[in-house]
N, C-alpha and C. Protein backbone atom coordinates (compact mmCIF):
# COMPACT_ATOMS: atom_id res chain seq x y z
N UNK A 1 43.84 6.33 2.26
CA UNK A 1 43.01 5.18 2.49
C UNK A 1 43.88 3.93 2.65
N UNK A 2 45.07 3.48 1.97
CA UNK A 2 45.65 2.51 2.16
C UNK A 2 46.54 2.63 3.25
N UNK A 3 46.75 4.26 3.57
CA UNK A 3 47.70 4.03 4.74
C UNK A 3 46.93 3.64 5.96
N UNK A 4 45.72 4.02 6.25
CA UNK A 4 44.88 4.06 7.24
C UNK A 4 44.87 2.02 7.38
N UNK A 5 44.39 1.78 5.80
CA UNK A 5 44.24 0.05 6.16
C UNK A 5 45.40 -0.89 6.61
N UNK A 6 47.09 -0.29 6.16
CA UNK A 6 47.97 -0.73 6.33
C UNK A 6 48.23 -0.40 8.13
N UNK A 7 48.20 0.86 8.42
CA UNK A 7 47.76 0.87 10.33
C UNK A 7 46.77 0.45 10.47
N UNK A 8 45.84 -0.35 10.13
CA UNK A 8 45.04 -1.02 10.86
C UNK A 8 45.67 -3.08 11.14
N UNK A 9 46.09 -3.07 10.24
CA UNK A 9 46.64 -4.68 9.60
C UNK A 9 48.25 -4.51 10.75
N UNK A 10 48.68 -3.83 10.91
CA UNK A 10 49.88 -3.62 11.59
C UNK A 10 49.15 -3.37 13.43
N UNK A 11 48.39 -2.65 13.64
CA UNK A 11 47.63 -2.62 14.71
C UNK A 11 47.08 -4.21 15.18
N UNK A 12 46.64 -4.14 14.36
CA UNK A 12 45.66 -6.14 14.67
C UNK A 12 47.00 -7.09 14.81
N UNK A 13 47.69 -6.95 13.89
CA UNK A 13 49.00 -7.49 14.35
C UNK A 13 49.66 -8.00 15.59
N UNK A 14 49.90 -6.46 15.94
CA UNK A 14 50.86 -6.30 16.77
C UNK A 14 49.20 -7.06 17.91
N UNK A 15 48.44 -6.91 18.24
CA UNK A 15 47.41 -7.26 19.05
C UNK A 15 47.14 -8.74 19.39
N UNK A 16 47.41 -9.48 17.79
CA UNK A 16 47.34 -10.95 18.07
C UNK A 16 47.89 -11.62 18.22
N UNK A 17 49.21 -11.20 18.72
CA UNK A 17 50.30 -12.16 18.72
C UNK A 17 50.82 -12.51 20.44
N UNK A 18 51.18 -13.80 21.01
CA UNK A 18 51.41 -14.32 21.69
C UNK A 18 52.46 -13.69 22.44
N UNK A 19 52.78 -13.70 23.36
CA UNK A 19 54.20 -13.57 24.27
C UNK A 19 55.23 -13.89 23.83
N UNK A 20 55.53 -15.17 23.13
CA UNK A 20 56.81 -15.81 22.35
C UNK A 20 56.98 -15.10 21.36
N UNK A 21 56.08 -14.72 20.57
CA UNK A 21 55.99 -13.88 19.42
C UNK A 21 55.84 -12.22 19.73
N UNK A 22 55.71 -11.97 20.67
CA UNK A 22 56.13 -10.73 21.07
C UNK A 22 57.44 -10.26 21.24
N UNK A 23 58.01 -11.26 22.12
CA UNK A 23 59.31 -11.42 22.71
C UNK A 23 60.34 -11.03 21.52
N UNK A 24 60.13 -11.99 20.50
CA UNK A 24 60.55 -11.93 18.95
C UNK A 24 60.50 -10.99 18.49
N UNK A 25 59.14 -10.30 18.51
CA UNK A 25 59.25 -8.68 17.55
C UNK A 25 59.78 -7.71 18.37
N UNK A 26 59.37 -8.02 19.47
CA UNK A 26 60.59 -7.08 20.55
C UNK A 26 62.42 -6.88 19.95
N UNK A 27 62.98 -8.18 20.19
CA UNK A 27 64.65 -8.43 19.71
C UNK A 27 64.69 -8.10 18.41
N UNK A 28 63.22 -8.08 17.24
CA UNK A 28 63.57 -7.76 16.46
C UNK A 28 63.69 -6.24 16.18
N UNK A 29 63.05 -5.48 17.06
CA UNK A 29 62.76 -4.26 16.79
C UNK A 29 64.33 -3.42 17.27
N UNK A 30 64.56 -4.38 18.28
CA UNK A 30 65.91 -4.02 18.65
C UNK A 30 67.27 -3.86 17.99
N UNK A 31 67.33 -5.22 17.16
CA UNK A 31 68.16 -5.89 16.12
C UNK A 31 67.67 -4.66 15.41
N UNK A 32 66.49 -4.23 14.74
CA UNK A 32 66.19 -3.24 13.88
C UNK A 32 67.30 -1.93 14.01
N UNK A 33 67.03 -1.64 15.49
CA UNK A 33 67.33 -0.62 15.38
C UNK A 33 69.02 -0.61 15.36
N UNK A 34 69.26 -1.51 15.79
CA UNK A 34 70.37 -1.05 15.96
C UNK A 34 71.41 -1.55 14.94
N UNK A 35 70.87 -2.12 14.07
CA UNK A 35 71.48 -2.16 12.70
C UNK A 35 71.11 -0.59 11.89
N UNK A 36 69.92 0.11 12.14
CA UNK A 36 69.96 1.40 11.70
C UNK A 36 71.03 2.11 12.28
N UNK A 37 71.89 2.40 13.54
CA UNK A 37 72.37 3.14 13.67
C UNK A 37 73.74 2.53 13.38
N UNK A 38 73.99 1.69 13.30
CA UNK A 38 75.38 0.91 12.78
C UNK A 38 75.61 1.64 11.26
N UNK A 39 74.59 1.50 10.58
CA UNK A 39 74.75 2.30 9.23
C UNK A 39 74.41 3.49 9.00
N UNK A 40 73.96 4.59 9.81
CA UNK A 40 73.77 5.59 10.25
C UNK A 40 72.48 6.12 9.87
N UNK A 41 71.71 5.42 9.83
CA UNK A 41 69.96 6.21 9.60
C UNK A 41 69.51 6.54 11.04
N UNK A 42 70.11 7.64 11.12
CA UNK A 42 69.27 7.82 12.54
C UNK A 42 68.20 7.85 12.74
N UNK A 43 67.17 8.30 11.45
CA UNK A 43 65.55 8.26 11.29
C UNK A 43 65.20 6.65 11.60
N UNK A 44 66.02 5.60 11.20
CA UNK A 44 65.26 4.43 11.57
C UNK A 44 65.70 4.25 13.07
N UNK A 45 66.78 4.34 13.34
CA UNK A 45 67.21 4.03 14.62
C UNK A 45 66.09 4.78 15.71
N UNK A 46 65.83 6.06 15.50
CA UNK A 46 64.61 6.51 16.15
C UNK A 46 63.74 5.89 16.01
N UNK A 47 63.28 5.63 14.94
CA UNK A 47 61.72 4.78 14.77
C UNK A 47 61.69 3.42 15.80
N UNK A 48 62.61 2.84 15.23
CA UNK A 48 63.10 1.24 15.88
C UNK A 48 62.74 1.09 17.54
N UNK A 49 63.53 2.35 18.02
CA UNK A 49 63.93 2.03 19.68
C UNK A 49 62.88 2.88 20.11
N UNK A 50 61.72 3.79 19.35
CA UNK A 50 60.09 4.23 19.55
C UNK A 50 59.26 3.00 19.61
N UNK A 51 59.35 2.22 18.87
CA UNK A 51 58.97 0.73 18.87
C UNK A 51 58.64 -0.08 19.79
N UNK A 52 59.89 -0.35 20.13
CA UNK A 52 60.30 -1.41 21.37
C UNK A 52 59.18 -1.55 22.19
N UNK A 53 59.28 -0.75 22.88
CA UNK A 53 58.33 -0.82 23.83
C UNK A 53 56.87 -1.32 23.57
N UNK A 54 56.38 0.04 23.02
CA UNK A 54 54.64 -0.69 21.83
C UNK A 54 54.52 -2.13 21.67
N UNK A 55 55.46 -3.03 21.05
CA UNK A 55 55.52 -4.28 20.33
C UNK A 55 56.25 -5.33 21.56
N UNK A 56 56.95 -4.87 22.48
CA UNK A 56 57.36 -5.79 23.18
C UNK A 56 56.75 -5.78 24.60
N UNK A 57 55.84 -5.07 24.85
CA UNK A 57 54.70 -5.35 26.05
C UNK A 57 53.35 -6.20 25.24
N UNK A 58 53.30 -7.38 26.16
CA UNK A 58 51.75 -7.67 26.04
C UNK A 58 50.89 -7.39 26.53
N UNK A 59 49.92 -7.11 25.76
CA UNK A 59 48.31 -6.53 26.29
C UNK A 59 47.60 -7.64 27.31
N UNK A 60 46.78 -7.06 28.79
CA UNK A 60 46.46 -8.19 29.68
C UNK A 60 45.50 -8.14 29.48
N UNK A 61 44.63 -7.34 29.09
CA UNK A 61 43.17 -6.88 28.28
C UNK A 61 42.55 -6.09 27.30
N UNK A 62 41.05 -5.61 27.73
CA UNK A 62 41.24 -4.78 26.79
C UNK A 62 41.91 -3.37 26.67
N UNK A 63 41.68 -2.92 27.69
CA UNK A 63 42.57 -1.54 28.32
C UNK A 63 43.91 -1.40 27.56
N UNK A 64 44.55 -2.60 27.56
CA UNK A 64 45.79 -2.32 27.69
C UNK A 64 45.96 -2.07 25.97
N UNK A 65 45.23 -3.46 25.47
CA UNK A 65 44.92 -3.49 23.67
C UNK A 65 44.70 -2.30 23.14
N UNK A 66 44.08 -1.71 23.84
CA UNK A 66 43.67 -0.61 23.24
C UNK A 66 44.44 0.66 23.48
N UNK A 67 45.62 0.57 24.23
CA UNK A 67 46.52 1.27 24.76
C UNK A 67 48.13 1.20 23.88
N UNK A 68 48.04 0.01 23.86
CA UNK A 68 48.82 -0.23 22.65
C UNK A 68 48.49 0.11 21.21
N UNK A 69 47.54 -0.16 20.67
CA UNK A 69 46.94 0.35 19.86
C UNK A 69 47.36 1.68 19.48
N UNK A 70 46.92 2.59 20.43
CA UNK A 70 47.13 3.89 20.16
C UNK A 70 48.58 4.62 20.30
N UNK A 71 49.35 3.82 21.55
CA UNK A 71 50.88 4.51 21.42
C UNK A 71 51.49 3.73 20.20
N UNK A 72 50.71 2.65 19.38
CA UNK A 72 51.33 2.28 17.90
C UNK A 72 50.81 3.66 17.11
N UNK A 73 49.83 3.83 17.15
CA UNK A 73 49.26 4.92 16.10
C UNK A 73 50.11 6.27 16.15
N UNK A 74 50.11 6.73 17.23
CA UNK A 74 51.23 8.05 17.95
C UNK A 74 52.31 7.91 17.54
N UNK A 75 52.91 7.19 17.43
CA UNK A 75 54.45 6.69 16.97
C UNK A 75 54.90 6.78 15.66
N UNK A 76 53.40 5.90 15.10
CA UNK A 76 53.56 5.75 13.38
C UNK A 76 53.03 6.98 12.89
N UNK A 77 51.89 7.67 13.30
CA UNK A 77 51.85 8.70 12.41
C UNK A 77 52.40 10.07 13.11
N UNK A 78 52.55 10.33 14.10
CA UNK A 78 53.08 11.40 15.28
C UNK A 78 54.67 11.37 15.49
N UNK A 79 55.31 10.31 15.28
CA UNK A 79 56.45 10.17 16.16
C UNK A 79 57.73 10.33 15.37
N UNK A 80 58.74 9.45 16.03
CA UNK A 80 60.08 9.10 15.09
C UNK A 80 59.84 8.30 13.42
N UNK A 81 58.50 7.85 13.69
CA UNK A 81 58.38 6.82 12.58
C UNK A 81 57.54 7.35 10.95
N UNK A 82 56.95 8.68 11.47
CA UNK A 82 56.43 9.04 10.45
C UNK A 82 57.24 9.38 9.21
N UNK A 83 58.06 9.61 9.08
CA UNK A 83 58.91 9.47 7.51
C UNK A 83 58.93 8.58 6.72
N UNK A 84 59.00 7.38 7.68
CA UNK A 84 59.62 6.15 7.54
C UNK A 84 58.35 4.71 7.17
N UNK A 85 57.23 5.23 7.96
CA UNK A 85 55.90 4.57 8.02
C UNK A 85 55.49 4.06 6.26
N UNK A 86 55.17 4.66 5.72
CA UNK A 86 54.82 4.44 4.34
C UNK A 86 55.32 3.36 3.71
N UNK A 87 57.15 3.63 3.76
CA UNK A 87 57.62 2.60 3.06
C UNK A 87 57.86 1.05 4.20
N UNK A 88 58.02 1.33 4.89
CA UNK A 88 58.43 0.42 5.79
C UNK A 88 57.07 -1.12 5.84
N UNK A 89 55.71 0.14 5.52
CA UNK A 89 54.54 -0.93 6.09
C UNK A 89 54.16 -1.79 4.44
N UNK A 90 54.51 -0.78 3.24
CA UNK A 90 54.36 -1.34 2.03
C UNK A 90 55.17 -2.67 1.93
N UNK A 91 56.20 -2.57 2.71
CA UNK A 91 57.24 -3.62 2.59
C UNK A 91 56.80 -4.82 3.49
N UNK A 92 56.37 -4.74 4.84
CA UNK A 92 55.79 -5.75 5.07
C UNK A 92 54.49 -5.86 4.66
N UNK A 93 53.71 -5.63 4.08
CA UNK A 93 52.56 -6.18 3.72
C UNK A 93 52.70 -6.37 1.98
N UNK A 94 53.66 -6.46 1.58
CA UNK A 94 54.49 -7.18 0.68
C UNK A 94 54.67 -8.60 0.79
N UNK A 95 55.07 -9.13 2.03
CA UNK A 95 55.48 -10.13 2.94
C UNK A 95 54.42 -10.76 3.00
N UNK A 96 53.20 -10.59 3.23
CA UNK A 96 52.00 -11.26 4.20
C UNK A 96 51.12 -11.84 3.46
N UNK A 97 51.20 -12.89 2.80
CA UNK A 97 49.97 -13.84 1.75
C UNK A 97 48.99 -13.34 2.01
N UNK A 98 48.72 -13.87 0.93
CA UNK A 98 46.96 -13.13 0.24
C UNK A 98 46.69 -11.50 0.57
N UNK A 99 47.75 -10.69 0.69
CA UNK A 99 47.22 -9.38 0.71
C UNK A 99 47.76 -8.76 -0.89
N UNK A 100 46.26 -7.94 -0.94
CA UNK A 100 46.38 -7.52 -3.07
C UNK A 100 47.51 -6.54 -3.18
């Protein structure tokens, strides 16, 4: 149940955010990754550069929102990222005021 609400809060996320702020989680996902493979987690370095893409395209509607949406979901619970998903999303929503 909390993982489901934590992909949903990470979904809406990634959905409401601007181009500039895309752009950003894009380099960051990049920067992510490739500080994972500098220190050799190849599990994040996979996750990271699975990412990229999802988080650094903006949605032009709903089609697309909802397209994103789901290659986030595929990724996080299907993909390079599922090992990694749990702790990774506890940690940012650690980060994010007013969440209990």
């Amino acid at each position: 149940m909390i993982y489901q609400r934590i992909k949903i809060f990470v979904i809406l996320g990634a959905l409401a955010g601007c181009s500039a702020v895309q752009q950003k989680v894009e380099m960051d996902a990049s920067a992510a990754a490739m500080i994972a493979a500098n220190a050799g987690d190849a599990a994040g370095a996979a996750c990271f550069k699975a990412l990229e893409p999802v988080v650094g395209t903006p949605p032009a509607g709903l089609l697309s929102k909802f397209e994103v949406a789901r290659a986030g979901q595929i990724v996080i619970e299907d993909g390079p990222c599922a090992p990694l998903a749990a702790g990774l999303f506890l940690h940012l929503l650690n980060k994010i005021p007013g969440t209990p």
